[in-house]
PDB file of N, CA and C in Angstrom:
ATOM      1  N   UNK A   1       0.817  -1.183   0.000  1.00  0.00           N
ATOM      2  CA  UNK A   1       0.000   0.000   0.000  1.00  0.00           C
ATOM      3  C   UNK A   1       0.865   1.253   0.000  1.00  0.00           C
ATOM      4  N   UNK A   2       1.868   1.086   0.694  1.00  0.00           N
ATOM      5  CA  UNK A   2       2.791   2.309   1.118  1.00  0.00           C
ATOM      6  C   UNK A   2       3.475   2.531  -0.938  1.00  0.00           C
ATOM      7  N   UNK A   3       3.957   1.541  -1.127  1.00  0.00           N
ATOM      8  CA  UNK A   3       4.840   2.148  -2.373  1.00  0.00           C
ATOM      9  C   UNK A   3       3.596   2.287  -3.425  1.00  0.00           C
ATOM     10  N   UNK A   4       2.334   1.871  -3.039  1.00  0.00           N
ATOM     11  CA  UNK A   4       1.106   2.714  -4.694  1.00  0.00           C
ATOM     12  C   UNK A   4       0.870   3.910  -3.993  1.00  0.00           C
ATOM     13  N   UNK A   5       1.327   4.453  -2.690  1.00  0.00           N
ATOM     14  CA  UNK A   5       0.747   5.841  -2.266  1.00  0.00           C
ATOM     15  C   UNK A   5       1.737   6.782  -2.714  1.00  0.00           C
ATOM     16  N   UNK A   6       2.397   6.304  -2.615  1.00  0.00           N
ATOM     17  CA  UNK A   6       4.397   7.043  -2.931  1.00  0.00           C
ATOM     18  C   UNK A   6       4.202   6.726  -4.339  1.00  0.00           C
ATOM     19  N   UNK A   7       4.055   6.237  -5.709  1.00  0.00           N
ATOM     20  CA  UNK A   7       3.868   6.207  -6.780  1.00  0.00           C
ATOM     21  C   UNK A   7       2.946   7.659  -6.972  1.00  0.00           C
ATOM     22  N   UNK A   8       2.011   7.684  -6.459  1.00  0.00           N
ATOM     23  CA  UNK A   8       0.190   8.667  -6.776  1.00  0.00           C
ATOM     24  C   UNK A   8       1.089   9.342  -5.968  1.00  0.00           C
ATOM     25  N   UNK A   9       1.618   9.722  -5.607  1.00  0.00           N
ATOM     26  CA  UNK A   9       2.560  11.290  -5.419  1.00  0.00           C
ATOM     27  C   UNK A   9       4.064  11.825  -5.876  1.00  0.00           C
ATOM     28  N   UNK A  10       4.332  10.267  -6.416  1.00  0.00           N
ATOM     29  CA  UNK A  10       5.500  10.676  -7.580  1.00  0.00           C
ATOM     30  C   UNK A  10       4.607  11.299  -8.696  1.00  0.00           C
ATOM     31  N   UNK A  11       3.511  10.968  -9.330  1.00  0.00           N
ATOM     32  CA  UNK A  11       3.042  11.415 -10.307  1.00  0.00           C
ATOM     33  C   UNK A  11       2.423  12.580 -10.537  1.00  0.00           C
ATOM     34  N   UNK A  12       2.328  13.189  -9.346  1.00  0.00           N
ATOM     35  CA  UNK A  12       1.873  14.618  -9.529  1.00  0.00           C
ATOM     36  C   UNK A  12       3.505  15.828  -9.257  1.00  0.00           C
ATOM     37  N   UNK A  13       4.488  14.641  -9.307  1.00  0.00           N
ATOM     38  CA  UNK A  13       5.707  15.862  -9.642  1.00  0.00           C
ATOM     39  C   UNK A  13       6.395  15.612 -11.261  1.00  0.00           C
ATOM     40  N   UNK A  14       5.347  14.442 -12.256  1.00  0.00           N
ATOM     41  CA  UNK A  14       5.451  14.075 -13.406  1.00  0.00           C
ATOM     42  C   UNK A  14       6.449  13.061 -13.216  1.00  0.00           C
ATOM     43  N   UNK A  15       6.492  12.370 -12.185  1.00  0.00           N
ATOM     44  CA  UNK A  15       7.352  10.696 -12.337  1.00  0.00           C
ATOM     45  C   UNK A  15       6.715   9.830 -12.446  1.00  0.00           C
ATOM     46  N   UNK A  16       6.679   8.680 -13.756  1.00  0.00           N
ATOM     47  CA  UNK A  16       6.028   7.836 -13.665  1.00  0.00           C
ATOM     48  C   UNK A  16       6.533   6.211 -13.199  1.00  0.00           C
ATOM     49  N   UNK A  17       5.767   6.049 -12.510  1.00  0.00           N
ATOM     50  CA  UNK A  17       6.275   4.587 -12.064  1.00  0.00           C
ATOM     51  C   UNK A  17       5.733   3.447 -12.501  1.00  0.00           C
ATOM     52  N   UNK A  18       6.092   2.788 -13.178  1.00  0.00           N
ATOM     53  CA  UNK A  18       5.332   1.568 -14.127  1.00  0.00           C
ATOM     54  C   UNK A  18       6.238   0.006 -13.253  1.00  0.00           C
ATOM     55  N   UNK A  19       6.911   0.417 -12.397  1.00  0.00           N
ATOM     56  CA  UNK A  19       6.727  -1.097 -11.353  1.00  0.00           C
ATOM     57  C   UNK A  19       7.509  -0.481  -9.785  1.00  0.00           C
ATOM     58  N   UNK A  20       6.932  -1.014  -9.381  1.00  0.00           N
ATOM     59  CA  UNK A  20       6.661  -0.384  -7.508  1.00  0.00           C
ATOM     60  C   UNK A  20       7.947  -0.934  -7.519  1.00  0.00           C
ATOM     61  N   UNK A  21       8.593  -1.783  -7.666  1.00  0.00           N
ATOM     62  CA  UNK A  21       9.869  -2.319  -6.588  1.00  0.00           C
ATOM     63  C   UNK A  21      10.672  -0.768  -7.230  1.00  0.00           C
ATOM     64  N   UNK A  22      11.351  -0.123  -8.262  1.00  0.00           N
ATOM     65  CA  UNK A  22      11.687   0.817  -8.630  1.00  0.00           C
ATOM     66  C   UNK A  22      11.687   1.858  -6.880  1.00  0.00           C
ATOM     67  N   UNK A  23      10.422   2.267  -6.398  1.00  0.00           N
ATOM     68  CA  UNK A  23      10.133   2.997  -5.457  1.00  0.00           C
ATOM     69  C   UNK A  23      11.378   2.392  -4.433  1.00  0.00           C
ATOM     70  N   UNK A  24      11.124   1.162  -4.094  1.00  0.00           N
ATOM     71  CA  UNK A  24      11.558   0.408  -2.755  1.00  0.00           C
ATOM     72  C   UNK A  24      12.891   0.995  -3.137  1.00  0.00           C
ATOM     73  N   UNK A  25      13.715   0.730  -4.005  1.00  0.00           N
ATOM     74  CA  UNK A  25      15.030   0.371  -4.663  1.00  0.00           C
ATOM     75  C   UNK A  25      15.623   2.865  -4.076  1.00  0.00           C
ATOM     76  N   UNK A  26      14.815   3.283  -4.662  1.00  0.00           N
ATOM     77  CA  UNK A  26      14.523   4.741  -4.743  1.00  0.00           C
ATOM     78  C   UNK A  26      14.823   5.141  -3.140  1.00  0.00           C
ATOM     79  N   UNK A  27      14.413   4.248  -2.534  1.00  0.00           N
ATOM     80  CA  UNK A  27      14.329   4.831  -0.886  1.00  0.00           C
ATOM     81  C   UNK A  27      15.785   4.343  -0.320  1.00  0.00           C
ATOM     82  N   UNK A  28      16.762   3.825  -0.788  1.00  0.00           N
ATOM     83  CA  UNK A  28      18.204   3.366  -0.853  1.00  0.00           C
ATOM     84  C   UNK A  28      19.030   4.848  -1.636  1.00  0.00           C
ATOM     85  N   UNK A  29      18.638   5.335  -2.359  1.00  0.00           N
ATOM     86  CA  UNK A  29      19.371   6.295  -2.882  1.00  0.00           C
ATOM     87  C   UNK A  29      20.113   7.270  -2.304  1.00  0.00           C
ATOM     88  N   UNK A  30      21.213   7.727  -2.528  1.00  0.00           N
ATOM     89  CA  UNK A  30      22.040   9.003  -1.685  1.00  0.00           C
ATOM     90  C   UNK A  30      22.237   9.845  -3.096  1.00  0.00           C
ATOM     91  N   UNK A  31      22.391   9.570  -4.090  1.00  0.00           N
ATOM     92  CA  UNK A  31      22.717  10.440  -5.565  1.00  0.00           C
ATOM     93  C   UNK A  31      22.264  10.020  -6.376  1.00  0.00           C
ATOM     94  N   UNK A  32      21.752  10.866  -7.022  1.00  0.00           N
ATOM     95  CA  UNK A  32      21.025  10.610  -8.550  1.00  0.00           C
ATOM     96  C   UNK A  32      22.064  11.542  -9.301  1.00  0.00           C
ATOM     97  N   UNK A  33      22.463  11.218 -10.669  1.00  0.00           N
ATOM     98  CA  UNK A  33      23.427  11.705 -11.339  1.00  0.00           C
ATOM     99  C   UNK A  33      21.870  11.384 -12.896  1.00  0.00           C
ATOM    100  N   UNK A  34      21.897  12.586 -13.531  1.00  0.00           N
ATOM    101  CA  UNK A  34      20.963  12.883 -14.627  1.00  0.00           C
ATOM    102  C   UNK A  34      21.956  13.407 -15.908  1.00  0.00           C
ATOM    103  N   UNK A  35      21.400  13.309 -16.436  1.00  0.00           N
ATOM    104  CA  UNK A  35      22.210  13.536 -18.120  1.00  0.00           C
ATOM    105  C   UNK A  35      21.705  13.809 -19.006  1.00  0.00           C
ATOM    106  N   UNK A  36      21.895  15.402 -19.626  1.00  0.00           N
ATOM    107  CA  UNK A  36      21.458  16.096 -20.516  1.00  0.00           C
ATOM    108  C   UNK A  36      22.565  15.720 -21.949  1.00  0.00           C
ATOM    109  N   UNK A  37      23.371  15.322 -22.069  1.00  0.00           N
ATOM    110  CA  UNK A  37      24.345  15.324 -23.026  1.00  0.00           C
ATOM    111  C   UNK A  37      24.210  13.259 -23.634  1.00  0.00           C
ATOM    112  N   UNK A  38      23.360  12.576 -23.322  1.00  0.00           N
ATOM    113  CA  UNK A  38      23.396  11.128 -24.001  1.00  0.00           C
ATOM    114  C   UNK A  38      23.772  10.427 -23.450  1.00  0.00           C
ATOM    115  N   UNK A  39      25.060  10.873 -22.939  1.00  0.00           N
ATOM    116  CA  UNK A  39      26.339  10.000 -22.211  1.00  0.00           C
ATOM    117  C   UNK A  39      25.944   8.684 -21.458  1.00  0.00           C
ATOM    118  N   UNK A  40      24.426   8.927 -21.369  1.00  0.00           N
ATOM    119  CA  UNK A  40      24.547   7.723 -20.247  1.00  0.00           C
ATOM    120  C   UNK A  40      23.009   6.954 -21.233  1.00  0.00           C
ATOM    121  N   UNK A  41      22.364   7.770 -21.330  1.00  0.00           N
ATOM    122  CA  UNK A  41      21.725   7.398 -22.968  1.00  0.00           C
ATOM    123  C   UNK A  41      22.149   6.233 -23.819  1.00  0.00           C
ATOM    124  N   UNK A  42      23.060   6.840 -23.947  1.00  0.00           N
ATOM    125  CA  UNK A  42      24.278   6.077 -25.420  1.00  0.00           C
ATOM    126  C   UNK A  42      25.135   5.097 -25.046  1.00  0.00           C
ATOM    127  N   UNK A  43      25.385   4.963 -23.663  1.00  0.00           N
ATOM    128  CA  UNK A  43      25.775   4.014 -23.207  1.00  0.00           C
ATOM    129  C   UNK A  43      27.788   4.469 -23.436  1.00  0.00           C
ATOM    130  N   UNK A  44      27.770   6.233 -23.725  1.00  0.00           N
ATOM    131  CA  UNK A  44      29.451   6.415 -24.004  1.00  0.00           C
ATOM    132  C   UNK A  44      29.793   7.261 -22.658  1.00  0.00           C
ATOM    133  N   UNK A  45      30.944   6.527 -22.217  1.00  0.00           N
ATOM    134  CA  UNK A  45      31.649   7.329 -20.634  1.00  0.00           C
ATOM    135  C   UNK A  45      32.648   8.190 -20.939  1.00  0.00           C
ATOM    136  N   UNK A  46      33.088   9.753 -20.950  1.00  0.00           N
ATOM    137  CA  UNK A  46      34.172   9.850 -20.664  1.00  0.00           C
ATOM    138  C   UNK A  46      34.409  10.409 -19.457  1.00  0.00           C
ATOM    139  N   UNK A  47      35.703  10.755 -19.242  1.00  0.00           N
ATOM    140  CA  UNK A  47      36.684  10.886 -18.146  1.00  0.00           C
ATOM    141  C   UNK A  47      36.922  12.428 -18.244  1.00  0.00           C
ATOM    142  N   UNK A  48      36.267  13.587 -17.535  1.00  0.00           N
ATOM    143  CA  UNK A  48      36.898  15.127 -18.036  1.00  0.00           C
ATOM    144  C   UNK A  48      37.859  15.697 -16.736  1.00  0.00           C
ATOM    145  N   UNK A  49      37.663  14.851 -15.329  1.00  0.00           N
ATOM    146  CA  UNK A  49      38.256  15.276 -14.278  1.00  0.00           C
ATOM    147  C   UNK A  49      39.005  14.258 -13.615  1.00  0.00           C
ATOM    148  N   UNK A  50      39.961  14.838 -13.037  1.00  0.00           N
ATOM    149  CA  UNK A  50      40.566  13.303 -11.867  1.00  0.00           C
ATOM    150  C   UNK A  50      40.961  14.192 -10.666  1.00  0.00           C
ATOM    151  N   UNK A  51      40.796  13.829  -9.751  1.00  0.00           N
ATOM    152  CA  UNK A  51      40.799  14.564  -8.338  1.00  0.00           C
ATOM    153  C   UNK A  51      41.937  13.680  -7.503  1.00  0.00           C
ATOM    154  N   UNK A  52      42.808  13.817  -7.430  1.00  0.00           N
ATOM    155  CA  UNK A  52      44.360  13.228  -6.891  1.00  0.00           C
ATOM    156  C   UNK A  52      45.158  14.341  -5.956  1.00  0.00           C
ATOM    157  N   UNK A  53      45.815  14.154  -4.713  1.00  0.00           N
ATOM    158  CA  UNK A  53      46.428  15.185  -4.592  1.00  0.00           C
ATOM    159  C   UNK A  53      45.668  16.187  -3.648  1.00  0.00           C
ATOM    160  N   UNK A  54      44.676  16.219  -3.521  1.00  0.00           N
ATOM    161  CA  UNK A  54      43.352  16.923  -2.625  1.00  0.00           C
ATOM    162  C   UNK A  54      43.517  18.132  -3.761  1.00  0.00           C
ATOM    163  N   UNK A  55      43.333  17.721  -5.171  1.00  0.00           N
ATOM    164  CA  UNK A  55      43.096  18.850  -6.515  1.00  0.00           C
ATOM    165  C   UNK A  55      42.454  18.445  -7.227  1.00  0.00           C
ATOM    166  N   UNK A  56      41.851  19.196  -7.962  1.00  0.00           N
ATOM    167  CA  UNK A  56      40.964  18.356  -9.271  1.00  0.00           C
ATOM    168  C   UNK A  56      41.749  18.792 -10.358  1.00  0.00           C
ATOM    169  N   UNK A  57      42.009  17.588 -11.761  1.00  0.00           N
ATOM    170  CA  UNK A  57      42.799  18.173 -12.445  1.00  0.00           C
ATOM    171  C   UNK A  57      41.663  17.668 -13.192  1.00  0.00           C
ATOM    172  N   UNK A  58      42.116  18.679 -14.766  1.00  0.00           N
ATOM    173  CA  UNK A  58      41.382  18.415 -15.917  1.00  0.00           C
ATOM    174  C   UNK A  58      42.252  17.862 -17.227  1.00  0.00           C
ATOM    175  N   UNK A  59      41.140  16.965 -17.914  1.00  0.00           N
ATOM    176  CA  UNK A  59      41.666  16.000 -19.092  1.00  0.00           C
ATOM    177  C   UNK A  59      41.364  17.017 -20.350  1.00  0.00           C
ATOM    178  N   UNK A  60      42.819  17.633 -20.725  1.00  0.00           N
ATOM    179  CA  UNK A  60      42.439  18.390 -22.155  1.00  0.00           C
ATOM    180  C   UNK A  60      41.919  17.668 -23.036  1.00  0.00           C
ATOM    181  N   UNK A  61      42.405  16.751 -23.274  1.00  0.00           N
ATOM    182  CA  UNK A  61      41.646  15.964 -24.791  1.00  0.00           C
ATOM    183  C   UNK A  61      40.495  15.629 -24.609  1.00  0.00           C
ATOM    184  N   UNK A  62      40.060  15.945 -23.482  1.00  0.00           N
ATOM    185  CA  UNK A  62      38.113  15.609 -23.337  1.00  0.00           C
ATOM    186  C   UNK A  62      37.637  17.100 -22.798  1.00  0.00           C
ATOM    187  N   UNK A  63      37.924  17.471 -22.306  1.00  0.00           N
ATOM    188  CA  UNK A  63      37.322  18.859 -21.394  1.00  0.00           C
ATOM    189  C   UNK A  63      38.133  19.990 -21.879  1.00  0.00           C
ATOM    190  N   UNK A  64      37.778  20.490 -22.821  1.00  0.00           N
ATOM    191  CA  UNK A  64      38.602  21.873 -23.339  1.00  0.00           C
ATOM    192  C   UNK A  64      38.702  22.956 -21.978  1.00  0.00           C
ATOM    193  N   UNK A  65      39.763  23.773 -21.852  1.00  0.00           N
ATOM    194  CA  UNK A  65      40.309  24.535 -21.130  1.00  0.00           C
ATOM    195  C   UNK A  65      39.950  26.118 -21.399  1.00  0.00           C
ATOM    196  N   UNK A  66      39.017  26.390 -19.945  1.00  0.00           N
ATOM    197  CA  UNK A  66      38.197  27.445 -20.248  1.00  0.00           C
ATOM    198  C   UNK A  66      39.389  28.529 -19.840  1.00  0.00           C
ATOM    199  N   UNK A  67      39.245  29.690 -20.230  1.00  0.00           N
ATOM    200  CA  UNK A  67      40.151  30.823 -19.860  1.00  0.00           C
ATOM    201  C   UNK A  67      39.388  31.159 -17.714  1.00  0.00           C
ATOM    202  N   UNK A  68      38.752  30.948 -17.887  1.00  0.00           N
ATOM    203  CA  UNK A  68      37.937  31.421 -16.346  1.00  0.00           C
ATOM    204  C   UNK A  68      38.351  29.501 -15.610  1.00  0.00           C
ATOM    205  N   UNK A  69      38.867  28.702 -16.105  1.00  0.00           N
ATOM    206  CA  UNK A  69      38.814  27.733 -15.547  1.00  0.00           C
ATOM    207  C   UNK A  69      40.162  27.597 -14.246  1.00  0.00           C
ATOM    208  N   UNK A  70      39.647  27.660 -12.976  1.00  0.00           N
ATOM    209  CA  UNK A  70      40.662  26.848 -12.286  1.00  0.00           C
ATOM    210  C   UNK A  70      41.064  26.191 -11.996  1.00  0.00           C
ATOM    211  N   UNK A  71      41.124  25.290 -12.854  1.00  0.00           N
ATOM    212  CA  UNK A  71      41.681  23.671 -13.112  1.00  0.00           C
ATOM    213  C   UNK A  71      43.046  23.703 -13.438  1.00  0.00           C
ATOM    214  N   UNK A  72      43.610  22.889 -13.482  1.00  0.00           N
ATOM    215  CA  UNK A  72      44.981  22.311 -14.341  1.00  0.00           C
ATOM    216  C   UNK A  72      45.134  21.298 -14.910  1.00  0.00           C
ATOM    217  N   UNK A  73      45.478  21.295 -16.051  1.00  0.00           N
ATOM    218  CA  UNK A  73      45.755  20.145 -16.639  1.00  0.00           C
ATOM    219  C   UNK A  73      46.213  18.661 -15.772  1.00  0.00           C
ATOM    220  N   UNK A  74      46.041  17.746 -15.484  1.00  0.00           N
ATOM    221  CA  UNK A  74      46.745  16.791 -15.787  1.00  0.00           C
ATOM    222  C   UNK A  74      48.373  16.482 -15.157  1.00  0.00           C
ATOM    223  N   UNK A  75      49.214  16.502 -14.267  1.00  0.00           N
ATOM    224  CA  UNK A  75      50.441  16.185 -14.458  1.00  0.00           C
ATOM    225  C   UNK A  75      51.169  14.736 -14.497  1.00  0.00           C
ATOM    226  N   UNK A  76      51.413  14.690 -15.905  1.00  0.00           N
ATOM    227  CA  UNK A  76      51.663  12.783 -16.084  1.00  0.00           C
ATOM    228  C   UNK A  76      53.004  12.416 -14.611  1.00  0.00           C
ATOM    229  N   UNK A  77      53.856  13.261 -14.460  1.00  0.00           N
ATOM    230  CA  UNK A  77      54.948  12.952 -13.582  1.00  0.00           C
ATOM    231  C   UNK A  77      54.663  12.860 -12.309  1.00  0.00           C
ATOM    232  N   UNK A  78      53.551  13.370 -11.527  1.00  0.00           N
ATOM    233  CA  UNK A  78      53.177  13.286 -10.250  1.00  0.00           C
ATOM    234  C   UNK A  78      52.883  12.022  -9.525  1.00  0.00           C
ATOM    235  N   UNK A  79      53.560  11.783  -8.683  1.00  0.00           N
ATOM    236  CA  UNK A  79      53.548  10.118  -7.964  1.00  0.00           C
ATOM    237  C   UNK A  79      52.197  10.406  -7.587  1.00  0.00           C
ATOM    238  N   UNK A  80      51.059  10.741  -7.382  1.00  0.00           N
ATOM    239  CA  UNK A  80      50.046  10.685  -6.507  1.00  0.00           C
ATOM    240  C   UNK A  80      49.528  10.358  -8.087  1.00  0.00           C
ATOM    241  N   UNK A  81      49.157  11.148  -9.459  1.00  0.00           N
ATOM    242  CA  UNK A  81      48.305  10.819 -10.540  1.00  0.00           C
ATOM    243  C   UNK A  81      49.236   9.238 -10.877  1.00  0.00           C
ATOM    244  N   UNK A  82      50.314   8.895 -10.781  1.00  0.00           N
ATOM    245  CA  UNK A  82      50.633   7.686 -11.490  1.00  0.00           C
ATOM    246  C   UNK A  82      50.172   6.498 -10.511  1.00  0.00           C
ATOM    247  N   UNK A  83      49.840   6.851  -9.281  1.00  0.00           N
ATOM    248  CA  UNK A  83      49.291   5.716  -8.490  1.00  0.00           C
ATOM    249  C   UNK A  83      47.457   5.646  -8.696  1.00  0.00           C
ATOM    250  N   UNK A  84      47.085   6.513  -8.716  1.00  0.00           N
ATOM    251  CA  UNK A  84      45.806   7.006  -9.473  1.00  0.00           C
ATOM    252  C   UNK A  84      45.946   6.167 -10.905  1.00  0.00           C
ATOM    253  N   UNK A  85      46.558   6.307 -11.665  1.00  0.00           N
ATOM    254  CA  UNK A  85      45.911   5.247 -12.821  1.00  0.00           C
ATOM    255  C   UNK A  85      46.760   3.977 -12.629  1.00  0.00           C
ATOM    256  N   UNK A  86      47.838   3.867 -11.871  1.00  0.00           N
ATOM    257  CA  UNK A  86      47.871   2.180 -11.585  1.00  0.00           C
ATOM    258  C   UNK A  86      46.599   1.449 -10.663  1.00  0.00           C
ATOM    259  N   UNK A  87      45.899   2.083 -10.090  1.00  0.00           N
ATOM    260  CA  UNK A  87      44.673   1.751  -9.323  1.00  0.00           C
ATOM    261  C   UNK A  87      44.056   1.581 -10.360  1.00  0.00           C
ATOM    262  N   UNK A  88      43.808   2.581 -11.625  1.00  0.00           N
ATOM    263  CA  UNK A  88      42.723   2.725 -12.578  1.00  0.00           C
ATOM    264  C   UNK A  88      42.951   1.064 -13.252  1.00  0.00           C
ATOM    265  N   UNK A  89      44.547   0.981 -13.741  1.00  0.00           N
ATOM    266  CA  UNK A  89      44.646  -0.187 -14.599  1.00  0.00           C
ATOM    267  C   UNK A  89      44.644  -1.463 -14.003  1.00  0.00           C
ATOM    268  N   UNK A  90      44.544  -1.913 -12.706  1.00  0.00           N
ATOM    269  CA  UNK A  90      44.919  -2.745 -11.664  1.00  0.00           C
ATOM    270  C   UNK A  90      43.084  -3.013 -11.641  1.00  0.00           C
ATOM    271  N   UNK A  91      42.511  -2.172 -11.414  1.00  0.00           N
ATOM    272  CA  UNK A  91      40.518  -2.281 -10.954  1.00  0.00           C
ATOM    273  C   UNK A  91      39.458  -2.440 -12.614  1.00  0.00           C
ATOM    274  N   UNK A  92      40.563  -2.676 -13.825  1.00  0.00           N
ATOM    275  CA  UNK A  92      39.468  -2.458 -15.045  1.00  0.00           C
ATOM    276  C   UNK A  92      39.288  -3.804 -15.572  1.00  0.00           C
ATOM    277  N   UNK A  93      38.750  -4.293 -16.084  1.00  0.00           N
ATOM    278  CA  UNK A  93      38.643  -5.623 -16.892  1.00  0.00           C
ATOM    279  C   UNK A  93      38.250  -5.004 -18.612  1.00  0.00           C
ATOM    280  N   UNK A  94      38.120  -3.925 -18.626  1.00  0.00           N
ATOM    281  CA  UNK A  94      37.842  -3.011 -20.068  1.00  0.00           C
ATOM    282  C   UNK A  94      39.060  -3.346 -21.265  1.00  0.00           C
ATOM    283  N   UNK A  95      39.124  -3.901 -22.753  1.00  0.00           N
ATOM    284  CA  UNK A  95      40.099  -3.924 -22.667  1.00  0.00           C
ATOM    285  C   UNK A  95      40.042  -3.166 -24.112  1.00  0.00           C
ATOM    286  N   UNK A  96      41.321  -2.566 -25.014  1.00  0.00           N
ATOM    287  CA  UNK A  96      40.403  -1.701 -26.503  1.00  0.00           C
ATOM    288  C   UNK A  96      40.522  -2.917 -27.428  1.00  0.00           C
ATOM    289  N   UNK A  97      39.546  -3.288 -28.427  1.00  0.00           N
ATOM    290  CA  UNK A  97      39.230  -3.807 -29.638  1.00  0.00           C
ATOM    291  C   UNK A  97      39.799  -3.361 -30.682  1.00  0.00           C
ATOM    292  N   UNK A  98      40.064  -2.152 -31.151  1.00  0.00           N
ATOM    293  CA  UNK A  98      40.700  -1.403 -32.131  1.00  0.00           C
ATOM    294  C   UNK A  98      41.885  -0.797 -31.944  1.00  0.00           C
ATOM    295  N   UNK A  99      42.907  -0.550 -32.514  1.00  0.00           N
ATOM    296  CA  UNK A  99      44.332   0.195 -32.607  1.00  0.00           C
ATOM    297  C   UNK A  99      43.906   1.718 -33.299  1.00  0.00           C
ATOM    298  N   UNK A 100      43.083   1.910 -33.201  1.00  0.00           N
ATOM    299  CA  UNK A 100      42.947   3.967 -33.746  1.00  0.00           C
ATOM    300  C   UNK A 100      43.925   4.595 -33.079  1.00  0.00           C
ATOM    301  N   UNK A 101      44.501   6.097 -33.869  1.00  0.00           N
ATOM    302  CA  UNK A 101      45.679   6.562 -33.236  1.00  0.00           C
ATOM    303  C   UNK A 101      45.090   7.379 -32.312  1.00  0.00           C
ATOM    304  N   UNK A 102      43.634   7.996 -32.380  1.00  0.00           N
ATOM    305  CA  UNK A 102      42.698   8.763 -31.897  1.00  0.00           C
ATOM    306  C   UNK A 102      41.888   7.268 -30.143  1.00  0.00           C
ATOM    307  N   UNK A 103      43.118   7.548 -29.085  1.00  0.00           N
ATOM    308  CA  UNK A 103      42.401   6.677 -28.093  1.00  0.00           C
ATOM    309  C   UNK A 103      40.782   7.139 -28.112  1.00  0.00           C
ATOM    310  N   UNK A 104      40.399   7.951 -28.169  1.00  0.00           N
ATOM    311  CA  UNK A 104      38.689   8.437 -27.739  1.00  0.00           C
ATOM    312  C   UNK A 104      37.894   7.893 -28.663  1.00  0.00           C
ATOM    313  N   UNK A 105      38.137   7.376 -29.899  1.00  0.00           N
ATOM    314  CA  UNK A 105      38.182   6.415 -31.339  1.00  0.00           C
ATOM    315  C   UNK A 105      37.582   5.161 -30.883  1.00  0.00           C
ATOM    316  N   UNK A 106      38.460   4.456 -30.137  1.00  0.00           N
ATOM    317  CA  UNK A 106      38.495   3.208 -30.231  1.00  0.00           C
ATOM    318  C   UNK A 106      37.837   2.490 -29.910  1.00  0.00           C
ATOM    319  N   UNK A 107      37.135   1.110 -29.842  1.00  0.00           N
ATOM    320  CA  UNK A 107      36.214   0.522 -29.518  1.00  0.00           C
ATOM    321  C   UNK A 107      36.585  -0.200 -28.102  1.00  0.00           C
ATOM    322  N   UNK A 108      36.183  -0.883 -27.830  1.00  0.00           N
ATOM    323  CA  UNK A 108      36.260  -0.869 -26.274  1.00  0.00           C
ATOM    324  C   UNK A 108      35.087  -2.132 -25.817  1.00  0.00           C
ATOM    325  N   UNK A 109      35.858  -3.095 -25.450  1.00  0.00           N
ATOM    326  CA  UNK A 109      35.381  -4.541 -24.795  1.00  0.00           C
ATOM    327  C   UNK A 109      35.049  -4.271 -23.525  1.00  0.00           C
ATOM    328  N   UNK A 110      33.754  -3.889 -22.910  1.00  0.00           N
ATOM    329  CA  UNK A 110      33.780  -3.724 -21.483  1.00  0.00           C
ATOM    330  C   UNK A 110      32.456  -2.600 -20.755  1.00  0.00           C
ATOM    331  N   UNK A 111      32.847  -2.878 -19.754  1.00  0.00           N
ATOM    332  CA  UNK A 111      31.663  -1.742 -18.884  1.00  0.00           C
ATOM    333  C   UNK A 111      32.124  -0.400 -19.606  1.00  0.00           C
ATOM    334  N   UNK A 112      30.772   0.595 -20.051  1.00  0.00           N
ATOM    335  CA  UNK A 112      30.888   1.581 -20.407  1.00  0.00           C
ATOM    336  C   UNK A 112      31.491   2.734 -19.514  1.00  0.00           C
ATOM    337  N   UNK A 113      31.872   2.450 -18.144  1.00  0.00           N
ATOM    338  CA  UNK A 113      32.302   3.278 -17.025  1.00  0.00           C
ATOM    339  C   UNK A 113      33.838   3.120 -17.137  1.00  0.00           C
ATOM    340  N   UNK A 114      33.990   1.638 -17.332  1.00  0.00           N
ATOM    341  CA  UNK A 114      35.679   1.301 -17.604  1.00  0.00           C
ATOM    342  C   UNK A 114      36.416   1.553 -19.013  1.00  0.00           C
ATOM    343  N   UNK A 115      35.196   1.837 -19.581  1.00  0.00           N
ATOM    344  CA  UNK A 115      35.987   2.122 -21.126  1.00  0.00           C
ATOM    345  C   UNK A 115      36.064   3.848 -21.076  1.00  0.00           C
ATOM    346  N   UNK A 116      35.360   4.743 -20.337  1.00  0.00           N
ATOM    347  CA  UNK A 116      35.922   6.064 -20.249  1.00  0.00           C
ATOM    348  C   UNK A 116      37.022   5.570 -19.198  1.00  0.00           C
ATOM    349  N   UNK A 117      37.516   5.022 -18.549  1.00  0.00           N
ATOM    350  CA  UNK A 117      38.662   5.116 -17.685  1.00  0.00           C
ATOM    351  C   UNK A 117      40.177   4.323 -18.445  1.00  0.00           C
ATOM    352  N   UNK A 118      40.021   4.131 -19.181  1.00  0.00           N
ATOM    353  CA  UNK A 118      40.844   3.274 -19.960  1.00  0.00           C
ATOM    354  C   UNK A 118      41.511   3.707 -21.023  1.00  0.00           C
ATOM    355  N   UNK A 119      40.532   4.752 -21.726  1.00  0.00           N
ATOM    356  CA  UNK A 119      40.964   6.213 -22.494  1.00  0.00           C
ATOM    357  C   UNK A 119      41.633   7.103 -21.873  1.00  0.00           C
ATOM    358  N   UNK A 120      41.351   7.238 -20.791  1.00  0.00           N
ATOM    359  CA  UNK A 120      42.433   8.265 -20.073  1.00  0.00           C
ATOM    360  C   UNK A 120      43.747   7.316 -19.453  1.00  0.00           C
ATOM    361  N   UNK A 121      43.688   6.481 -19.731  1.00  0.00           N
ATOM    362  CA  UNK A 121      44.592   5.701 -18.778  1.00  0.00           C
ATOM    363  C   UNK A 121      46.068   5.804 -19.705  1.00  0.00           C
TER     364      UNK A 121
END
């Protein structure tokens, strides 16, 4: 009774619920992450930030570099980012299908989460 009452008041904020366990599953949630750009649509991941270092750095070849941006690129030499993608390559089972010289190209055997991490890798 409780999750068709919680449905008939999802629907007057325009959510439709077409199977109750959805609700149950809903009341577990801490983040909802939504997507205006496909990405998750399309089933394509990329990688535009990595946070290492207590910094967030940014991936030029995915996230163009705003003049107002306080980010930084990337530093390949930093022991804290090279332990950061030995974690990355050590935790993926993703592996690429294609040799393109263009990594963001390539096809990609694997979870769509591990194949944006694998491009940056």
């Amino acid at each position: 009774m409780a999750l068709t009452l919680t449905a008939q008041k999802m629907l007057t904020f325009g959510v439709l619920v077409n199977n109750l366990d959805i609700i149950e599953t809903l009341g577990a949630v801490t983040c909802i992450c939504s997507d205006k750009t496909g990405t998750l649509t399309q089933n394509r991941m990329s990688v535009s930030h990595l946070v290492y270092d207590k910094r967030i750095s940014v991936i030029p070849h995915v996230t163009p570099l705003m003049k107002e941006d306080k980010f930084l690129p990337f530093d390949p030499v930093d022991p804290h980012f090279k332990a950061l993608i030995n974690l990355g390559i050590i935790n993926t089972e993703a592996v690429f299908m294609t040799n393109e010289p263009d990594v963001m190209k390539r096809q990609v055997k694997g979870d769509a989460s591990e194949a944006g991490l694998i491009k940056v890798l």
